[in-house]
Protein backbone atom coordinates (compact mmCIF):
# COMPACT_ATOMS: atom_id res chain seq x y z
CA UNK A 1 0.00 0.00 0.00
CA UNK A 2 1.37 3.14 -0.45
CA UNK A 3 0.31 6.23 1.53
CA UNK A 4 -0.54 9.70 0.21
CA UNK A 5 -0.27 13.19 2.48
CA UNK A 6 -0.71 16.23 1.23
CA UNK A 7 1.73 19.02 2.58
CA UNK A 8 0.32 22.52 3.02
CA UNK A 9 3.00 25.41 2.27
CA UNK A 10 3.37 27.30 5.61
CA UNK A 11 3.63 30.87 4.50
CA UNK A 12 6.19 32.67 6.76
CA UNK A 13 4.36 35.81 7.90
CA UNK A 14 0.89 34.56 9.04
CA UNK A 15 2.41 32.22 11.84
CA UNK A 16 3.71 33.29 15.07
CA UNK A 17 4.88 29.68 15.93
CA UNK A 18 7.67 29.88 12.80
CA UNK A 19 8.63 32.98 14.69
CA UNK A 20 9.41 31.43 17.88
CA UNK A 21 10.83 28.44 16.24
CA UNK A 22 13.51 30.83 15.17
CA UNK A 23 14.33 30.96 18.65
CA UNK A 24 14.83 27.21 19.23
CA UNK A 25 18.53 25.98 20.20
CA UNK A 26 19.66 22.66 18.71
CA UNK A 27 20.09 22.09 22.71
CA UNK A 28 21.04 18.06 22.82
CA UNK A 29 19.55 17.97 19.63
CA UNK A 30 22.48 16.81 16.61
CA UNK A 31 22.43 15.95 13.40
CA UNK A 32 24.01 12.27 13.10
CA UNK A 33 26.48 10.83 11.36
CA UNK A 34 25.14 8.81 8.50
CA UNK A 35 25.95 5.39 9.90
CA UNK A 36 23.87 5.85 12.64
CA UNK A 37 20.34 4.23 12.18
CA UNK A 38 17.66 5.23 10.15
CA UNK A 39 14.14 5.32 10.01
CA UNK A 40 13.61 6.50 6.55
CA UNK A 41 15.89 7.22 3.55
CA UNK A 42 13.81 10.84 1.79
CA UNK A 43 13.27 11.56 -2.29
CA UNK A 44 11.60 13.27 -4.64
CA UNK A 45 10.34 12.24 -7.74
CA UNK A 46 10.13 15.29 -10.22
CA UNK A 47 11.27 18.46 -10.28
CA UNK A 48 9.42 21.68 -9.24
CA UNK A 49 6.09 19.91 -10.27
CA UNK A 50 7.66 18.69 -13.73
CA UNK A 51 6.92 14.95 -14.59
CA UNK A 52 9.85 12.63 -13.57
CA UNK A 53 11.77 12.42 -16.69
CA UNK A 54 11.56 8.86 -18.39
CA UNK A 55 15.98 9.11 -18.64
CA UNK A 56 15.19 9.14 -14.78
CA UNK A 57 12.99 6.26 -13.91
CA UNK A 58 16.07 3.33 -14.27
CA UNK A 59 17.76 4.98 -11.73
CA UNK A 60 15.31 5.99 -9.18
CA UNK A 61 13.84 2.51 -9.62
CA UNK A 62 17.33 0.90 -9.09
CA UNK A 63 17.97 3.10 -6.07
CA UNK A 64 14.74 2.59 -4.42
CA UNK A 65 15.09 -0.96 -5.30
CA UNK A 66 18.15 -1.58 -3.35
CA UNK A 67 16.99 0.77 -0.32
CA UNK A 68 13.58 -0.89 -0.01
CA UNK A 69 15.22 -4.07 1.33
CA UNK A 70 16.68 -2.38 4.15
CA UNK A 71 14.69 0.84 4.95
CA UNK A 72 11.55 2.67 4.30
CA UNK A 73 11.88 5.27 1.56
CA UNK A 74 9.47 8.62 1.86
CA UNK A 75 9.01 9.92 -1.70
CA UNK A 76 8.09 13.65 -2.44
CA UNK A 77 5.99 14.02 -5.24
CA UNK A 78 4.61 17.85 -6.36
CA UNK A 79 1.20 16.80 -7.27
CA UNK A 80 -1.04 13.66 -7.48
CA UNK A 81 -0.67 13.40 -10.45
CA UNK A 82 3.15 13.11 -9.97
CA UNK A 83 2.76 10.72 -6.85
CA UNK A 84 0.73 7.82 -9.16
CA UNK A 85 2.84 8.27 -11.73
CA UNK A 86 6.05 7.00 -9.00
CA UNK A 87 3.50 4.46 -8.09
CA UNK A 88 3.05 2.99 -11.41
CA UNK A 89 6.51 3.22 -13.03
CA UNK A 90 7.38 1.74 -9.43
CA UNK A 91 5.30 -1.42 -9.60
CA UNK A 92 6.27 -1.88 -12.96
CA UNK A 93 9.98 -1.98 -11.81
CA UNK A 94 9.12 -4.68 -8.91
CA UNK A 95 9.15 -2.12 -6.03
CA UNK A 96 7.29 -3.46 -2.84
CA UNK A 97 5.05 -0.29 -2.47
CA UNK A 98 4.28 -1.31 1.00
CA UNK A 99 8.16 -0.09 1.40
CA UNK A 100 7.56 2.99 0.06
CA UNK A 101 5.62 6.23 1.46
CA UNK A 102 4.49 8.86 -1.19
CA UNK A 103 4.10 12.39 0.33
CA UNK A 104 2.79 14.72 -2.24
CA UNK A 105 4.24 18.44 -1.99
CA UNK A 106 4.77 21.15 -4.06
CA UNK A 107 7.99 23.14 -5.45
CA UNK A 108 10.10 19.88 -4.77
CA UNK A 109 13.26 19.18 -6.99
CA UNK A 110 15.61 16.24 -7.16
CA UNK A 111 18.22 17.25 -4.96
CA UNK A 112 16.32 16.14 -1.17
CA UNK A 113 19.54 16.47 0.54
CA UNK A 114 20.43 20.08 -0.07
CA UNK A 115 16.82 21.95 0.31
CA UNK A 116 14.62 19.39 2.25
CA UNK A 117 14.85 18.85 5.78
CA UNK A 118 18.13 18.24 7.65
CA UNK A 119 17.06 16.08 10.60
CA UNK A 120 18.12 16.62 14.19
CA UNK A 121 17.64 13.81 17.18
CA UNK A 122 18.05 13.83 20.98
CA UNK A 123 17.37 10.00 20.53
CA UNK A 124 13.81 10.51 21.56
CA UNK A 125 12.52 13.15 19.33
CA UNK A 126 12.88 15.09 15.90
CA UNK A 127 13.68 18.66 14.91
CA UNK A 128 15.05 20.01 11.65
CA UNK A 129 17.63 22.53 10.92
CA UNK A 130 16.66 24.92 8.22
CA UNK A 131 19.45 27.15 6.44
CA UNK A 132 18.61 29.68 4.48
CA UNK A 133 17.89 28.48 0.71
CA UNK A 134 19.94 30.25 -2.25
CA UNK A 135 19.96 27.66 -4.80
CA UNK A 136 24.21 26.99 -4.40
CA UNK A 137 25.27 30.63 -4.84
CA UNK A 138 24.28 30.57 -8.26
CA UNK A 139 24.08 33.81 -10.51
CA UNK A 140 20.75 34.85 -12.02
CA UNK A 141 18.88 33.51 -13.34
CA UNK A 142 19.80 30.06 -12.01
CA UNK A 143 19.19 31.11 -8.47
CA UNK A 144 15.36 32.07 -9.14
CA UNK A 145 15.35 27.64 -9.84
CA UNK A 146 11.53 28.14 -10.54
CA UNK A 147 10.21 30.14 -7.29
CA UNK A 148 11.29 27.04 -5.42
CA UNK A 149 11.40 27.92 -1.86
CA UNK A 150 13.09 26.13 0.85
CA UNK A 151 11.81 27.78 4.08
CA UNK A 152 7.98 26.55 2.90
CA UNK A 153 8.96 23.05 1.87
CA UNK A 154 10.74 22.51 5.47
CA UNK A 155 7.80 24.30 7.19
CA UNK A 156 4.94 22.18 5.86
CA UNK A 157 6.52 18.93 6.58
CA UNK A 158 6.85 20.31 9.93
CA UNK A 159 3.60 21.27 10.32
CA UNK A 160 2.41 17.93 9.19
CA UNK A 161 5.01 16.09 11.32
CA UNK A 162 4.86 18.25 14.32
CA UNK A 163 8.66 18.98 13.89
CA UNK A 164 9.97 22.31 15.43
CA UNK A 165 12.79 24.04 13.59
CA UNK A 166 16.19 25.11 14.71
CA UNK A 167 15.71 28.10 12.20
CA UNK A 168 19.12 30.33 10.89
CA UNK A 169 19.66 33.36 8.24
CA UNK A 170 22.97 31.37 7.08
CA UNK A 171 22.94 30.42 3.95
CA UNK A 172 24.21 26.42 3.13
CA UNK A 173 22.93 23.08 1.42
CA UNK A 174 23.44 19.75 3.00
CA UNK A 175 25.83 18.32 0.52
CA UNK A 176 28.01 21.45 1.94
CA UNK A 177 28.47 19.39 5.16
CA UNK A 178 29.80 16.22 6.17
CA UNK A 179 30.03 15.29 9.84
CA UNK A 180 31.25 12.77 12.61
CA UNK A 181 29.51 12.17 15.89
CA UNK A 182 31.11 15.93 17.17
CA UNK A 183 32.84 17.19 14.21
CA UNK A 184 31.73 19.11 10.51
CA UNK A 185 33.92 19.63 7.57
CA UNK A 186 33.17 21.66 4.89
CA UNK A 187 34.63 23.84 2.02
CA UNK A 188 35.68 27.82 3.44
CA UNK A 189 35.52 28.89 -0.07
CA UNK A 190 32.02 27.45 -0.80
CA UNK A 191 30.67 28.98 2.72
CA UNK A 192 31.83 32.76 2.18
CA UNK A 193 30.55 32.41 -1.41
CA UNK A 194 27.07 31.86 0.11
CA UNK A 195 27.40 34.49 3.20
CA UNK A 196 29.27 37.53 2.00
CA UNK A 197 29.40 39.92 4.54
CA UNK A 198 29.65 36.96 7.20
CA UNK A 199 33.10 36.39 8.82
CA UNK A 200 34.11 32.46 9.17
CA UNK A 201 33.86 33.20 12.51
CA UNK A 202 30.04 33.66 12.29
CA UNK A 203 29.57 30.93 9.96
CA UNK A 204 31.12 28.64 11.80
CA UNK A 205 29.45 29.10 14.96
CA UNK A 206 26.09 28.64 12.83
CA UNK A 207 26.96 25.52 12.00
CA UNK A 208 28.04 24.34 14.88
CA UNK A 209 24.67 25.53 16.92
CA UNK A 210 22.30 24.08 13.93
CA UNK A 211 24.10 20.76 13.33
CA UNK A 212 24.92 20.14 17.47
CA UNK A 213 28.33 19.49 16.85
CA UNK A 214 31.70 20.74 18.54
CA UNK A 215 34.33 21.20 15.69
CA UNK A 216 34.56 22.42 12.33
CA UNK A 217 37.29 20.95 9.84
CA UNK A 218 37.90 23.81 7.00
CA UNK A 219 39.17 22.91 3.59
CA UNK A 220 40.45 25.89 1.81
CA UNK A 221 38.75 25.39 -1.30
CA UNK A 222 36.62 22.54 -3.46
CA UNK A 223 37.70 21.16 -6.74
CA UNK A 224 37.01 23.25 -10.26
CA UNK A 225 34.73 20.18 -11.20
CA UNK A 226 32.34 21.11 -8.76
CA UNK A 227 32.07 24.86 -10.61
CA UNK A 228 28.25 26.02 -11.63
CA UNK A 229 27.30 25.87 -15.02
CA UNK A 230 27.59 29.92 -15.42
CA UNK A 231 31.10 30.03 -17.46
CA UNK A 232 33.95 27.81 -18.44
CA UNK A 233 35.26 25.64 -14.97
CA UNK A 234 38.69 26.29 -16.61
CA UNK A 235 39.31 26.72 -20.54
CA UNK A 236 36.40 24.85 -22.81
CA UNK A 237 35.42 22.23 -19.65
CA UNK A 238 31.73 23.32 -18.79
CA UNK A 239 29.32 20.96 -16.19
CA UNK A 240 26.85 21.74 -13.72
CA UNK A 241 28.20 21.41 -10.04
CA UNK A 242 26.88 22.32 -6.53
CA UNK A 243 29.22 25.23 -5.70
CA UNK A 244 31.50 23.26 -3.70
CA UNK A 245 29.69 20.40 -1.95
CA UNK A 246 32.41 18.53 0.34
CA UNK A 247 29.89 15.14 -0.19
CA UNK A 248 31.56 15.05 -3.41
CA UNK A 249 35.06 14.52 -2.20
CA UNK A 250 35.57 14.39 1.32
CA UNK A 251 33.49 12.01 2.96
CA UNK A 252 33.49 10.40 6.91
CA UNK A 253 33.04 6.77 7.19
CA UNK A 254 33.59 6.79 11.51
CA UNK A 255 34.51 9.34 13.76
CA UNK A 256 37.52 8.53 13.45
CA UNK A 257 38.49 7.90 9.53
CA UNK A 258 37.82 9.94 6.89
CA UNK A 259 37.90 9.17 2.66
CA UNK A 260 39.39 12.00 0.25
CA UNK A 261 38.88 11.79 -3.41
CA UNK A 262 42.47 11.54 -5.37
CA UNK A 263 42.63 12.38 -8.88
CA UNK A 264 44.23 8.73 -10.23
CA UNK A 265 48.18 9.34 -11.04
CA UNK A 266 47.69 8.08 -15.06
CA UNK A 267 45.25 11.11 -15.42
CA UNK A 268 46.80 14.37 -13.32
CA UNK A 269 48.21 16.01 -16.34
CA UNK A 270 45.49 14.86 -18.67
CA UNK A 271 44.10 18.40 -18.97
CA UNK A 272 43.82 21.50 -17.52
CA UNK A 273 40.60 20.75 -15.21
CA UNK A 274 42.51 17.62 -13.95
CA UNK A 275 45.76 19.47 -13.16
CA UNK A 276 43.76 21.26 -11.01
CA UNK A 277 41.55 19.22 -9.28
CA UNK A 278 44.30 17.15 -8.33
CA UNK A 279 46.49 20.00 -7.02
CA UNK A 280 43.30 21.14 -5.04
CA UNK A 281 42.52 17.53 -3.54
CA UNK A 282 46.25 17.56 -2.88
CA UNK A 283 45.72 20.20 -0.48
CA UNK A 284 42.63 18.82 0.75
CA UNK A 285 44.27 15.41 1.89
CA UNK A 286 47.12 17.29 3.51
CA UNK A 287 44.55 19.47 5.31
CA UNK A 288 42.31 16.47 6.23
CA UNK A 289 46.37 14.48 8.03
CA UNK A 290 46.69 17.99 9.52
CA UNK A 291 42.75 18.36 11.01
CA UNK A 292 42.00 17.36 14.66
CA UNK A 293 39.10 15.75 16.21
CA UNK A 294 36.98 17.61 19.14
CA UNK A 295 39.51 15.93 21.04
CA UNK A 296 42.70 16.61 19.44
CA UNK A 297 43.12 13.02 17.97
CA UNK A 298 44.20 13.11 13.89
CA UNK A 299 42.20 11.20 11.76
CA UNK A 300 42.60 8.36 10.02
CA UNK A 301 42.86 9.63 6.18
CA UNK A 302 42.46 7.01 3.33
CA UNK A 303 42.51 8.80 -0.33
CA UNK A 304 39.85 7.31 -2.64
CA UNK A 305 39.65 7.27 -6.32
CA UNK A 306 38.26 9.97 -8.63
CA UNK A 307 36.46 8.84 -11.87
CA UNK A 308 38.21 8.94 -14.96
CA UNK A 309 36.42 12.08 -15.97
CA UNK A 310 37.93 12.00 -19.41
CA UNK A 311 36.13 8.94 -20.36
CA UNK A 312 32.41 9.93 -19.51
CA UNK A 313 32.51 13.75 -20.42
CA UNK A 314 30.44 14.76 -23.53
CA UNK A 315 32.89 16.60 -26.39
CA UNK A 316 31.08 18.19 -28.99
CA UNK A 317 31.38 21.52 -31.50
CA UNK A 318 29.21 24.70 -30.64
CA UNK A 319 26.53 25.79 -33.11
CA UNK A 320 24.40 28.57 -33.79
CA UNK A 321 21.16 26.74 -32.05
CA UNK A 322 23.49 26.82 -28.71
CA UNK A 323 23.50 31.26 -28.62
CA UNK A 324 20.03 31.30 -29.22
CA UNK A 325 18.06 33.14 -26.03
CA UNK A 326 16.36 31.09 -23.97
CA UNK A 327 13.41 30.88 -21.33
CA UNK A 328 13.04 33.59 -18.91
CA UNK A 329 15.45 36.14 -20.96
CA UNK A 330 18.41 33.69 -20.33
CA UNK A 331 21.04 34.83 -22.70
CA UNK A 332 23.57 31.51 -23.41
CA UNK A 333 26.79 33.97 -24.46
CA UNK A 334 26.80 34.75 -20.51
CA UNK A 335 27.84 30.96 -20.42
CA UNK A 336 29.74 30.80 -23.56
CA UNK A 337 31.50 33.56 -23.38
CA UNK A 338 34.40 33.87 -25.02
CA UNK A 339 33.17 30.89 -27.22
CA UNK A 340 32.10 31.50 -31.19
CA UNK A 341 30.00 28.25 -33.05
CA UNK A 342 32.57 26.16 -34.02
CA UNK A 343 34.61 25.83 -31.16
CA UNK A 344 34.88 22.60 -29.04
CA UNK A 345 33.89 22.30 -25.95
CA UNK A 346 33.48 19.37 -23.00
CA UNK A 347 30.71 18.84 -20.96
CA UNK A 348 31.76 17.10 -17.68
CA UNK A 349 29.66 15.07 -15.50
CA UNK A 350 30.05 15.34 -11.54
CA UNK A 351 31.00 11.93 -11.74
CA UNK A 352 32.05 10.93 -8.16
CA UNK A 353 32.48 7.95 -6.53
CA UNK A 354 32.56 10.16 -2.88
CA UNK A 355 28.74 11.05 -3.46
CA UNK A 356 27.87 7.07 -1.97
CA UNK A 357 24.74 6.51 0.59
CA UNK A 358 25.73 4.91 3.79
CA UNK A 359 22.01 3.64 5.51
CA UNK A 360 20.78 0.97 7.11
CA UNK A 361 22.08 -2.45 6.16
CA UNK A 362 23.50 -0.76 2.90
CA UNK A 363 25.90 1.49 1.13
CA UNK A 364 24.78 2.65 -2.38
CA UNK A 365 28.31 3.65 -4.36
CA UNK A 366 28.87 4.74 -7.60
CA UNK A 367 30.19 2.44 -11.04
CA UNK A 368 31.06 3.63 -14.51
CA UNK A 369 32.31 0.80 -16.28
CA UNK A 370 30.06 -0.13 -19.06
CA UNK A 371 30.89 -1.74 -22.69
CA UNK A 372 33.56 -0.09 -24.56
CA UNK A 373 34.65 2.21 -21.91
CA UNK A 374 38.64 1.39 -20.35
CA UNK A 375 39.34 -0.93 -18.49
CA UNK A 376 41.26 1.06 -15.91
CA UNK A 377 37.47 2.86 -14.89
CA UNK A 378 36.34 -1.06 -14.15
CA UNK A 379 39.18 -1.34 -12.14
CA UNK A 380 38.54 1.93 -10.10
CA UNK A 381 35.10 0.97 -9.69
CA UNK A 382 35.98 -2.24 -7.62
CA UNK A 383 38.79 -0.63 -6.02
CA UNK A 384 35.97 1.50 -4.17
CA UNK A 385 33.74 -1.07 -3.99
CA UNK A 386 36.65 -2.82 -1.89
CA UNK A 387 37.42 0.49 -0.07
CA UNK A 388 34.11 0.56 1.53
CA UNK A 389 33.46 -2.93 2.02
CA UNK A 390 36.27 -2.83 4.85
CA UNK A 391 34.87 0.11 6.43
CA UNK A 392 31.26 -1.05 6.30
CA UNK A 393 31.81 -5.15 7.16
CA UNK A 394 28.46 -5.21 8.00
CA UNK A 395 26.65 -3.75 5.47
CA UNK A 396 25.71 -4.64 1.43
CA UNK A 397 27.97 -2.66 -1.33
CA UNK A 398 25.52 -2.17 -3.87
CA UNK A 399 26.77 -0.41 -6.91
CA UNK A 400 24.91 2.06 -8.99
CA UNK A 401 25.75 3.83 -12.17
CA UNK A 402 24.18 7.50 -11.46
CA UNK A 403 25.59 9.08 -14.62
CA UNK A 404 21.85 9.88 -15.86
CA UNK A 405 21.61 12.24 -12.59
CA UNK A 406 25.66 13.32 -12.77
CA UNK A 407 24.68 15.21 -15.92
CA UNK A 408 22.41 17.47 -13.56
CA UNK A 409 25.14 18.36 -11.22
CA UNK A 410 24.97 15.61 -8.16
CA UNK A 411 24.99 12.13 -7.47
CA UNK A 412 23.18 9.16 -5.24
CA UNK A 413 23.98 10.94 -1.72
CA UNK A 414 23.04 14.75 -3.50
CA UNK A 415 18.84 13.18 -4.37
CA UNK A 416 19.15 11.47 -1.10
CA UNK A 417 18.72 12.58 2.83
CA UNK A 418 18.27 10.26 5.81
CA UNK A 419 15.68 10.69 8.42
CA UNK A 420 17.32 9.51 11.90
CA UNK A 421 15.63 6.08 13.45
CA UNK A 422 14.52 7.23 17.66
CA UNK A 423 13.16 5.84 20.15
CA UNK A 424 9.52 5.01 20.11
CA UNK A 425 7.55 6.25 23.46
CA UNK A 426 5.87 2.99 25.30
């Protein structure tokens, strides 16, 4: 059976209780690390009331396939409509609805983790912490993302939930944070892009009250692959990216280890975006040996694989049809600037194998390999696959190829967020 709710939008003027949840301290109240237990792994199917695009269903359907077994998946849909069409298309892939919750809410978009709720537990009870939405410190006219609005979306599921809020004016996404049981890391670079005006200082001590935690870890600043699609990353490479999301690269697998993405030695100097990324996760790796924990212990630091980016990018020749205007007034030569029909350009994926899902019973990982592709990215992919089966012994390495969603800008962890498993009251 699956379950439909409909989510009223809480408008944020004509309710004095959103006002005093502003008020609310996290308190005991943190947001915990991903291995803890769940209760629910949260999606959306669609985008910002759009149907779910059939280039889409495979993978949600694989996903959801592989969660199902071990936890209950609550999927946002913006419309009825929307919600039996990810009933159907489910069924027909072999889902077990009864697994599956469908919550039906407008201005939802694929990427749960970064604008939906960020869940906070005492063990006993539920909060979320709600940043301020900016849609990734995007320019116009990407940042308008069609009148999606965070603040509402978190505010009606609390309503219907009975969730308070630990409310803040920072602005962040959730794939901008990784954490430990007492400890955050994030980009610096990434955070004063979204808060100008804000020391680090004040940042930082935002985070720290929202999230419950004790320490933040700083990296200086996030790989060029991770650049918005609002220029060139670096000469004719061009991708949508989340404005340096540390769940692409830098990822916690204990308290007490932590994985950093490595551009692999056989591609560093394979072009200019790759001579870069790798002398940024350079520094990011020596950063990470340097960091402390809350109590002064250094980490354990394993460096991971990066995709072979050069193998799954998209080269092609600009033509006229790619200056025309488009919706909305966009003009294209902001993007191409610099760039005449003719010239060749890449499109890059955010192909990472750091974006993975740790939840209950499971981690879902990235794979690239496919027919005709090298054989080196087949080797990469099991070398992660082996890299996280010895940090999760207990759990099932299910690998997922999420290139239909890297094209978009994110990955498996980016379209997912994990609701916190408490204790019932007898």
């Amino acid at each position: 059976m699956v379950l439909f709710f409909a989510v009223s939008l809480v408008a944020t003027t004509d309710s004095a209780q959103a006002e005093d949840r502003s008020a609310i301290e996290a308190e005991t109240f943190i947001f915990p690390p991903e291995w803890e237990p769940h209760e629910a792994v949260w999606m959306s199917w669609g985008s910002r009331g759009d149907p779910h695009p059939e280039n889409l269903v495979p993978l949600w359907t694989e996903i959801i396939s592989a969660l199902t077994v071990h936890v209950q998946v609550k999927l946002v849909a913006a419309s009825e409509e929307s919600a039996a069409d990810a009933r159907d298309k489910l069924a027909a892939g072999g889902i077990d609805l009864d697994r599956v919750t469908l919550i039906v809410q407008p201005w939802t978009d694929y990427w749960y983790r970064d604008f939906g709720p960020l869940f906070l537990t005492d063990g006993a009870e539920k909060k979320i912490a709600e940043f301020r939405w900016a849609y990734y410190g995007f320019p116009w006219p990407y940042a308008d993302n069609g009148g999606m609005r965070n603040e509402e979306i978190d505010r009606g599921l609390a309503a219907m939930y009975g969730w308070d809020a630990v409310t803040s004016d920072l602005v962040a996404e959730g794939g901008g944070l990784d954490v430990t049981s007492d400890v955050i890391v994030a980009y610096e670079d990434a955070a004063r892009l979204r808060n100008p005006g804000k020391s680090l200082e004040e940042v930082e001590a935002e985070y720290l009250r929202l999230y419950g935690k004790k320490k933040v870890i700083w990296l200086s600043r996030a790989p060029i692959s991770d650049r918005v699609f609002a220029g060139p990353k670096v000469a004719n490479f061009f991708g949508w990216g989340a404005n340096g999301h540390v769940d692409e690269y830098v990822r916690f697998v204990s308290d007490d280890t932590v994985l950093v993405a490595q551009v692999p030695e056989r591609e560093r100097d394979a072009n200019a975006l790759l001579r870069l990324d790798h002398e940024i996760l350079t520094e990011n790796i020596e950063e990470m040996r340097r960091a402390r924990n809350a109590d002064g212990e250094p980490f354990t630091v394993i460096p991971v694989p990066m995709p072979d980016i050069t193998a799954l990018m998209d080269t092609r020749t600009l033509t006229e049809e790619d200056f025309m205007p488009g919706e909305g007034g966009w003009d294209p030569r902001s993007v191409y600037r610099d760039f005449e029909p003719g010239d060749e350009i890449h499109f890059v994926p955010a192909a990472s194998y750091q974006n993975f899902l740790v939840t209950n019973g499971v981690v879902l990982v990235a794979a690239y390999w496919r027919e005709g592709l090298p054989e080196h990215i087949r080797e990469t992919d099991e070398e992660m696959r082996r890299i996280l089966a010895a940090q999760f012994p207990d759990r099932e390495i299910v690998q997922i190829n999420p290139l239909a969603i890297n094209w978009s800008g994110g990955g498996i962890h980016c379209i997912t967020q994990q609701e916190p498993l408490v204790a019932k009251a007898e």
